[in-house]
C-alpha atoms as a PDB file:
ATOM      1  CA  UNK A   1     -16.232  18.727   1.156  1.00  0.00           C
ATOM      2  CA  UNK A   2     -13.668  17.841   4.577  1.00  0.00           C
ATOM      3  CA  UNK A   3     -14.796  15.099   4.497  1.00  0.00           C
ATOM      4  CA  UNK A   4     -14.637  13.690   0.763  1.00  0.00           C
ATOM      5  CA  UNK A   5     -11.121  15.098   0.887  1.00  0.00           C
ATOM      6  CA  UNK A   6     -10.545  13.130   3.632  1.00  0.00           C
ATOM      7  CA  UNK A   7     -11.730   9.849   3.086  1.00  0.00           C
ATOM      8  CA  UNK A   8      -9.914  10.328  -0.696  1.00  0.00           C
ATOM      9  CA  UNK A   9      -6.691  10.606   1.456  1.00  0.00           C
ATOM     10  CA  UNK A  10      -7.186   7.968   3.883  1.00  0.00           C
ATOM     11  CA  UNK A  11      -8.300   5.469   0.805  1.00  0.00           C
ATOM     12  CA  UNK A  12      -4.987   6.685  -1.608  1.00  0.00           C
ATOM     13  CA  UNK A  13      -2.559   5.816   1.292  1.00  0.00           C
ATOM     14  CA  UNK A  14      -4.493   2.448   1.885  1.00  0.00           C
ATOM     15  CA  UNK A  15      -3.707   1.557  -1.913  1.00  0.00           C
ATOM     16  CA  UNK A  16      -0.004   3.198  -1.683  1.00  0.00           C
ATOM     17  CA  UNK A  17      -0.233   0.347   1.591  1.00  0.00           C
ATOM     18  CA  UNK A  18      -0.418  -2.440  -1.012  1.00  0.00           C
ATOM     19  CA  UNK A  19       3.085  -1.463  -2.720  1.00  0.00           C
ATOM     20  CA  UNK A  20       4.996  -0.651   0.674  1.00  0.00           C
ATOM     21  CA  UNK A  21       3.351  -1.027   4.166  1.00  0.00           C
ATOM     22  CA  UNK A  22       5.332   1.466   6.295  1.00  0.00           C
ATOM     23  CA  UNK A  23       6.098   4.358   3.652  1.00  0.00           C
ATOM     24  CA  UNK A  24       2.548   5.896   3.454  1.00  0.00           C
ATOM     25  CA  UNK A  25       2.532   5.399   7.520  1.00  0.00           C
ATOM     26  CA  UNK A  26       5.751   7.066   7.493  1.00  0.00           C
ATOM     27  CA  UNK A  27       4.127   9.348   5.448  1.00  0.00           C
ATOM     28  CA  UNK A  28       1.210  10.139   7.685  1.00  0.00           C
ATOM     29  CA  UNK A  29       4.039  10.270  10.337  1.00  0.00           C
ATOM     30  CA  UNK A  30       6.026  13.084   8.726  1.00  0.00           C
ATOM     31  CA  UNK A  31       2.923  14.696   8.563  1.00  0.00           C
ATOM     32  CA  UNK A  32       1.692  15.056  11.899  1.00  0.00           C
ATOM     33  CA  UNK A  33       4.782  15.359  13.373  1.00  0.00           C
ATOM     34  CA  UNK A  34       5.457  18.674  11.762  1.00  0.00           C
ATOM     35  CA  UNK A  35       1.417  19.450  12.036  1.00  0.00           C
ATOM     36  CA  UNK A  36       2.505  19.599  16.093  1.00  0.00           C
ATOM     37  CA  UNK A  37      -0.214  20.032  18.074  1.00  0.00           C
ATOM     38  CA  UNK A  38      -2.427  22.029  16.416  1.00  0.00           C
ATOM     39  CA  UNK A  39      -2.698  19.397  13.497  1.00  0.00           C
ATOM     40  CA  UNK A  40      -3.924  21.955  11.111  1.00  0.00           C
ATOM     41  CA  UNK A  41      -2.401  20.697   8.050  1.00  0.00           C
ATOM     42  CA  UNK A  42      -3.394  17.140   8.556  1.00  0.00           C
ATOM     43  CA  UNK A  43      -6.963  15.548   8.204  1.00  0.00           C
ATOM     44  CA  UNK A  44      -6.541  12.806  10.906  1.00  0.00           C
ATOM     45  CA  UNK A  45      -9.175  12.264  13.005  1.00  0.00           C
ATOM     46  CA  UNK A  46      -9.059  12.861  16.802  1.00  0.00           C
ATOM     47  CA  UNK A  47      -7.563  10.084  18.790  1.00  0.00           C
ATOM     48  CA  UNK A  48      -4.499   9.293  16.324  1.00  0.00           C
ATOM     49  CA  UNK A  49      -2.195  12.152  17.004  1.00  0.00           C
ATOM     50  CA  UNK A  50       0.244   9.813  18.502  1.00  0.00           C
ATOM     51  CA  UNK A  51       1.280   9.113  14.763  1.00  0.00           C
ATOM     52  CA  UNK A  52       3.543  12.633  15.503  1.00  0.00           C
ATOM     53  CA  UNK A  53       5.475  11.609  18.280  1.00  0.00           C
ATOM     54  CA  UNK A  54       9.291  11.137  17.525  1.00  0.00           C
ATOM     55  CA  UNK A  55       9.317   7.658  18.891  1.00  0.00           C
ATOM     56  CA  UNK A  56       6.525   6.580  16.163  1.00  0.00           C
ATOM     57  CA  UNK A  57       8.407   8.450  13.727  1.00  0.00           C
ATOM     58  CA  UNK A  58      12.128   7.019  14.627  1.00  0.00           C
ATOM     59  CA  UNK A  59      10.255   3.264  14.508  1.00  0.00           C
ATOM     60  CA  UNK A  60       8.621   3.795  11.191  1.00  0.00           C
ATOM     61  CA  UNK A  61      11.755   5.189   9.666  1.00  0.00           C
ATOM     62  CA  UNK A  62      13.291   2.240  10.750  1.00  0.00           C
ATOM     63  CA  UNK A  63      10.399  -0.602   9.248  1.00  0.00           C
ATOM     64  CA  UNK A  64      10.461   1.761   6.414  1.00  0.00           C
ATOM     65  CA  UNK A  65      14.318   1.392   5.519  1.00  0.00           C
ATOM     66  CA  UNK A  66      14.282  -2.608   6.441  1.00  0.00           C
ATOM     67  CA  UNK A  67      10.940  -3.109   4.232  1.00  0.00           C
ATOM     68  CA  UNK A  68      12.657  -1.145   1.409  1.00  0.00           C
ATOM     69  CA  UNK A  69      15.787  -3.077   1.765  1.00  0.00           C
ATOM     70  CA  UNK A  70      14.410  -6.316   1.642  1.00  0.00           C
ATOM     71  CA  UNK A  71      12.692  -6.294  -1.290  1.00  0.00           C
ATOM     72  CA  UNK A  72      16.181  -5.967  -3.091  1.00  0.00           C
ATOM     73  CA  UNK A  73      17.860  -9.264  -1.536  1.00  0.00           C
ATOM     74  CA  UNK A  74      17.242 -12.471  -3.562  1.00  0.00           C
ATOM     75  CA  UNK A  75      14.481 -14.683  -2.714  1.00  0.00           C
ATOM     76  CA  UNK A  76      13.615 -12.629   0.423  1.00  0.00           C
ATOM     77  CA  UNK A  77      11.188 -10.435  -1.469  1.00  0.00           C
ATOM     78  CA  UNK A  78       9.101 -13.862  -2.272  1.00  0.00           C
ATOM     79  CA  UNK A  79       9.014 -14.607   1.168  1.00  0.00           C
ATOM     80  CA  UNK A  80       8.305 -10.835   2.222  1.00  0.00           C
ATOM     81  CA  UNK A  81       5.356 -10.685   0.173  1.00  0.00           C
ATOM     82  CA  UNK A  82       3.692 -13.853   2.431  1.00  0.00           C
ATOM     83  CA  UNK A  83       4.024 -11.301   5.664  1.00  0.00           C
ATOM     84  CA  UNK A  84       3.439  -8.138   4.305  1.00  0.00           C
ATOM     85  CA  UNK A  85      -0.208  -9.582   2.227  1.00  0.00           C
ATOM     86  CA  UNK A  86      -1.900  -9.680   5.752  1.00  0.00           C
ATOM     87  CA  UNK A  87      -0.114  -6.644   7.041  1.00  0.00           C
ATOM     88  CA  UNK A  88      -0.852  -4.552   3.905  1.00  0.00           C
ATOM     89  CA  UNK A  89      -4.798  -5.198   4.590  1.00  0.00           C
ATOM     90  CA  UNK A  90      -3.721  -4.339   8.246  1.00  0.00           C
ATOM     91  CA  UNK A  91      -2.511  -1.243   7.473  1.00  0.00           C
ATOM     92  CA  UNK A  92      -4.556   0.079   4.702  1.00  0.00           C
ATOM     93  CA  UNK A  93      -7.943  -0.228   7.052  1.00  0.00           C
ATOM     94  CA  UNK A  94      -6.021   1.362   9.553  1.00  0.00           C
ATOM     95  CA  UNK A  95      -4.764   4.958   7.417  1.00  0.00           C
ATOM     96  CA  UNK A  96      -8.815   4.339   6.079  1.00  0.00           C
ATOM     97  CA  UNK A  97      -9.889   4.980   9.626  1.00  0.00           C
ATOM     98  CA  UNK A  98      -7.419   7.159  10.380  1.00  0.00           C
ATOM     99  CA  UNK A  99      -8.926   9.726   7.839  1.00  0.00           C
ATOM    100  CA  UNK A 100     -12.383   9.383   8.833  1.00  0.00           C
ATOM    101  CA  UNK A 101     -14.835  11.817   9.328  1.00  0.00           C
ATOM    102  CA  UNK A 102     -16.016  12.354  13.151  1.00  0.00           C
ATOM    103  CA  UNK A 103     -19.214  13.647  11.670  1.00  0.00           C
ATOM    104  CA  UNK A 104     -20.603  10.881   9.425  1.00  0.00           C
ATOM    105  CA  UNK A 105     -24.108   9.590   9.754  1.00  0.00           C
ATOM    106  CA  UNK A 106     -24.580   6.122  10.298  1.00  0.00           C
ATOM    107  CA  UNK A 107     -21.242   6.298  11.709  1.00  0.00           C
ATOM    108  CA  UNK A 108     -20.755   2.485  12.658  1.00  0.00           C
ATOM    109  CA  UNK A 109     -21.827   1.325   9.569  1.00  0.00           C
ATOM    110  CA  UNK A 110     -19.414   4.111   7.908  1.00  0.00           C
ATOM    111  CA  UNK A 111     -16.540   3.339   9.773  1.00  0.00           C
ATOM    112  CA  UNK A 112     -17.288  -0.744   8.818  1.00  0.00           C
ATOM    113  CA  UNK A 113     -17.509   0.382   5.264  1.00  0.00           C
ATOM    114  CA  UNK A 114     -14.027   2.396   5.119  1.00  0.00           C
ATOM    115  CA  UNK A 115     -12.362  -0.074   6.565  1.00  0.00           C
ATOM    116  CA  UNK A 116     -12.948  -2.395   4.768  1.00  0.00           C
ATOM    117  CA  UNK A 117     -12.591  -0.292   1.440  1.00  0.00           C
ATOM    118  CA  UNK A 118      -9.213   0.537   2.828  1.00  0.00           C
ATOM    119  CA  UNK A 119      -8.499  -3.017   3.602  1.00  0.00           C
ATOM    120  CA  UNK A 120      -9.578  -3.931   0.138  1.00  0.00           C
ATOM    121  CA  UNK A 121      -7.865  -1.482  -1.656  1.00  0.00           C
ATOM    122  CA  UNK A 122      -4.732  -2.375   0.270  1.00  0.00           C
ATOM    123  CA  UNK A 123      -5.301  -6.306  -0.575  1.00  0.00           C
ATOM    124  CA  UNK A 124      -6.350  -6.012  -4.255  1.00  0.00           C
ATOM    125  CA  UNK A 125      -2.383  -3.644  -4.633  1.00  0.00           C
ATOM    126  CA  UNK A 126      -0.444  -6.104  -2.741  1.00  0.00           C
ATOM    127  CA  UNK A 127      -2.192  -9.018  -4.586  1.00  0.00           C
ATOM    128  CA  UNK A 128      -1.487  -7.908  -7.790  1.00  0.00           C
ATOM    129  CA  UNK A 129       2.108  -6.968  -6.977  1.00  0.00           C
ATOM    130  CA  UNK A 130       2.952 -10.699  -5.635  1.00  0.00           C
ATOM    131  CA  UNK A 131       1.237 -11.792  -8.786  1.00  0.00           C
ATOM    132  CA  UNK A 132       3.717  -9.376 -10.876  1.00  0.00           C
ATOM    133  CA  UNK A 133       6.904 -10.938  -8.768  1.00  0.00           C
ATOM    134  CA  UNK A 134       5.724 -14.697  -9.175  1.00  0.00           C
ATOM    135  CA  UNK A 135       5.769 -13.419 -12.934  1.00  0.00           C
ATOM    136  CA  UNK A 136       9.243 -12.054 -12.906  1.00  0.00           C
ATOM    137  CA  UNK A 137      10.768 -14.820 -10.534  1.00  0.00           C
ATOM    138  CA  UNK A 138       8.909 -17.430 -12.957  1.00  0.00           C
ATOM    139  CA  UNK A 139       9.814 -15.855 -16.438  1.00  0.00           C
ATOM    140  CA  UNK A 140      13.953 -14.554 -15.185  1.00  0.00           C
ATOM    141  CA  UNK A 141      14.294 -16.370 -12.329  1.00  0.00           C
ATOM    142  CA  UNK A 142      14.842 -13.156  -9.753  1.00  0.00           C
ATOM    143  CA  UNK A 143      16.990 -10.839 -11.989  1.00  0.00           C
ATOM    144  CA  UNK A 144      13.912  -8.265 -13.153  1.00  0.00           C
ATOM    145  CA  UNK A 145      12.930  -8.274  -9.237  1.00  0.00           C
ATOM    146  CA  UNK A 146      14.722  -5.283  -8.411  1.00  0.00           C
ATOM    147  CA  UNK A 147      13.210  -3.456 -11.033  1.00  0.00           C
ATOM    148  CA  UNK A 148       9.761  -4.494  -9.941  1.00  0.00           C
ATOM    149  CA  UNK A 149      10.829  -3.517  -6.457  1.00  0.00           C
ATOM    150  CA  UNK A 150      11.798  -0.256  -7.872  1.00  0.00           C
ATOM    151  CA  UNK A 151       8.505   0.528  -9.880  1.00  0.00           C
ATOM    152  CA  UNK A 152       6.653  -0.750  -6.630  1.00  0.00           C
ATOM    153  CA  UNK A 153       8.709   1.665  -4.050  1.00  0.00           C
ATOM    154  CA  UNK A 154       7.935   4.761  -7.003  1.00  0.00           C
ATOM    155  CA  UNK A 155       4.660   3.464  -6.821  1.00  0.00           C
ATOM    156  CA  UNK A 156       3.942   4.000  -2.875  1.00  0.00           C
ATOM    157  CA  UNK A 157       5.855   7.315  -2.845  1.00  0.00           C
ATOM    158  CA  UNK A 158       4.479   8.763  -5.371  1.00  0.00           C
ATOM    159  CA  UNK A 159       0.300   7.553  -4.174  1.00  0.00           C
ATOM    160  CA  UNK A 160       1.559   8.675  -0.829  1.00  0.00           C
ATOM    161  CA  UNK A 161       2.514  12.077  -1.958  1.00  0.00           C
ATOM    162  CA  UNK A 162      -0.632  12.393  -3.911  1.00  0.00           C
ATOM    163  CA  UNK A 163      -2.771  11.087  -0.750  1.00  0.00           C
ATOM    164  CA  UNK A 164      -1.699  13.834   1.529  1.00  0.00           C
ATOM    165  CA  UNK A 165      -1.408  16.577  -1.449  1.00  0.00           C
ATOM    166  CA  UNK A 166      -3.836  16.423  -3.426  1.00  0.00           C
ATOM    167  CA  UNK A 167      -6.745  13.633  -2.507  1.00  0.00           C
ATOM    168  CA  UNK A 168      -9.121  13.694  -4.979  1.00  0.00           C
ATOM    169  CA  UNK A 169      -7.102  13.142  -7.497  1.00  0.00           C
ATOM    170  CA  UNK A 170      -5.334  10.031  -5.314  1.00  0.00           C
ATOM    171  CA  UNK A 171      -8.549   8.889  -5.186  1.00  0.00           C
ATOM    172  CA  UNK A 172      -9.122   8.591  -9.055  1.00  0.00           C
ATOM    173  CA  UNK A 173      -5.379   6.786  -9.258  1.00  0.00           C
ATOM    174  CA  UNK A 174      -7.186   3.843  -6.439  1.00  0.00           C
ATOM    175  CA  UNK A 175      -9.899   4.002  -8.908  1.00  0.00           C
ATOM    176  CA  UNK A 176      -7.497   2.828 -11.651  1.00  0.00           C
ATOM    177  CA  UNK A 177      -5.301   0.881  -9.367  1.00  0.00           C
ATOM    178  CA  UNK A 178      -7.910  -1.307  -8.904  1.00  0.00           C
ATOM    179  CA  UNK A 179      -9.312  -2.139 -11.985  1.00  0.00           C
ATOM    180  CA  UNK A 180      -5.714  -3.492 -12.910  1.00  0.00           C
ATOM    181  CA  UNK A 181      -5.026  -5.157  -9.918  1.00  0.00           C
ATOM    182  CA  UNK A 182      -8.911  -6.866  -9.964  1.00  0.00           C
ATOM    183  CA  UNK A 183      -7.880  -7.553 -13.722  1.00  0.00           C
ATOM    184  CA  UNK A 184      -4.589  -9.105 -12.482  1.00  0.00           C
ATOM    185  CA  UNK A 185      -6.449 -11.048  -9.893  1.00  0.00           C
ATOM    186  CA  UNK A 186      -8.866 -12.683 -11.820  1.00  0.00           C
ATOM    187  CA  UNK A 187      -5.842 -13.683 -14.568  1.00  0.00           C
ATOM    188  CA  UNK A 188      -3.996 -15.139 -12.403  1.00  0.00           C
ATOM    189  CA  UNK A 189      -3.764 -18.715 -12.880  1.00  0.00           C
ATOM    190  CA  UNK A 190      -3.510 -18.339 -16.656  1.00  0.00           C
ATOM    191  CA  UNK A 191      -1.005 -15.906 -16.514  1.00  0.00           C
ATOM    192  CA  UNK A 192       1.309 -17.871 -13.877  1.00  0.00           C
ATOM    193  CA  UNK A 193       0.311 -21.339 -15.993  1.00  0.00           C
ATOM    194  CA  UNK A 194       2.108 -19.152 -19.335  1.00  0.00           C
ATOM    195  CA  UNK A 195       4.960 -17.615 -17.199  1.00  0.00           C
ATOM    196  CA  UNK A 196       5.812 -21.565 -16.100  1.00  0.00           C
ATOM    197  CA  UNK A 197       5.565 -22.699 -19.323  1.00  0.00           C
ATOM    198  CA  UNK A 198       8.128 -20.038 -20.843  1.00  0.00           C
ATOM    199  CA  UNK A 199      10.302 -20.828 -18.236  1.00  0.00           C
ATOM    200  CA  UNK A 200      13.280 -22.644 -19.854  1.00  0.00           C
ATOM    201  CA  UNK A 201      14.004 -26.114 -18.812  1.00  0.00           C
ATOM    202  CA  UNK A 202      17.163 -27.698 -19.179  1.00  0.00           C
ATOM    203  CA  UNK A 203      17.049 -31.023 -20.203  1.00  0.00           C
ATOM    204  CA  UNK A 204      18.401 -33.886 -18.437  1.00  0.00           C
ATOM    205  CA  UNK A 205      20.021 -35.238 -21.590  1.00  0.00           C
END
């Protein structure tokens, strides 16, 4: 049952990943730092205790607060969502294997398979969130961004929360998650190709 719980965890913060790619490794962070040594209230696998250390924890505090920040400045959360696509994937297999089970059979092949769930999960978030800001950027030019940025910072806090709380039930939220971000995916040209064309032009007459 460990080890469900813990592979629910590790895939719920590599979906919360795909709305903000430090918070859920803050999160983690937090976590193990006030786990100590012992690590008894965390489900991290040996080898990634460093997360803990104050240094780790000052730094992601830091990308945490920029990350956030950015999203809020004009324009700059268009160009943000270009780095952080690649990075979200990045970090979401990483928190994936960061969770997993020591014990698993077929370990290599499990390890290969969390990953890139993790990965995945991270990607298919973060894809449908730049596809929800090309929306807003297309349809108000910017001005609803914030609020996006808003619903996608709730988002990552709230998955995070759920991740290291209670991971079964994070696990069902990535379940959902998904299906509207696939959904989203698959849309997408039609839905940008309606958002352009209710775009208001101003005519050169």
């Amino acid at each position: 049952m460990d080890e469900v719980v813990a592979i629910a965890a590790g895939l719920g913060l590599a979906a919360a990943c795909g709305f903000r790619v430090f918070l859920p490794l803050l999160g983690v962070s937090l976590i193990a730092y006030g786990a100590g040594e012992t690590g008894e209230s965390l489900l991290l696998s040996s080898g990634y205790g460093w997360l803990g250390h104050p240094g780790v924890l000052i730094a992601l505090s830091v990308a945490t607060v920029d990350e956030i920040g950015g999203y809020y400045i004009p324009w700059l959360d268009n160009v943000l969502d270009t780095l952080t696509t690649p990075s979200a994937v990045v970090a979401g297999a990483f928190l994936s294997g960061a969770f997993m089970p020591e014990s698993a059979d077929s370990e290599s092949l499990r390890q290969l398979m969390l990953l890139v769930a993790g990965g995945g999960a991270a990607g298919a978030v973060q894809g449908a969130s730049v596809v929800a800001r090309a929306i807003s950027s297309a349809t108000t030019g910017g001005l609803a961004n914030p609020v996006l940025a808003t619903g996608e910072l709730g988002g990552s806090v709230v998955l995070t929360v759920i991740a290291l709380m209670i991971p079964l039930v994070a696990a069902a939220v990535v379940v959902v998650l998904l299906v509207v971000a696939i959904r989203m995916l698959i849309k997408r040209p039609v839905t940008l190709r309606r958002a352009s064309d209710a775009t208001p032009r101003v005519s050169s007459g």
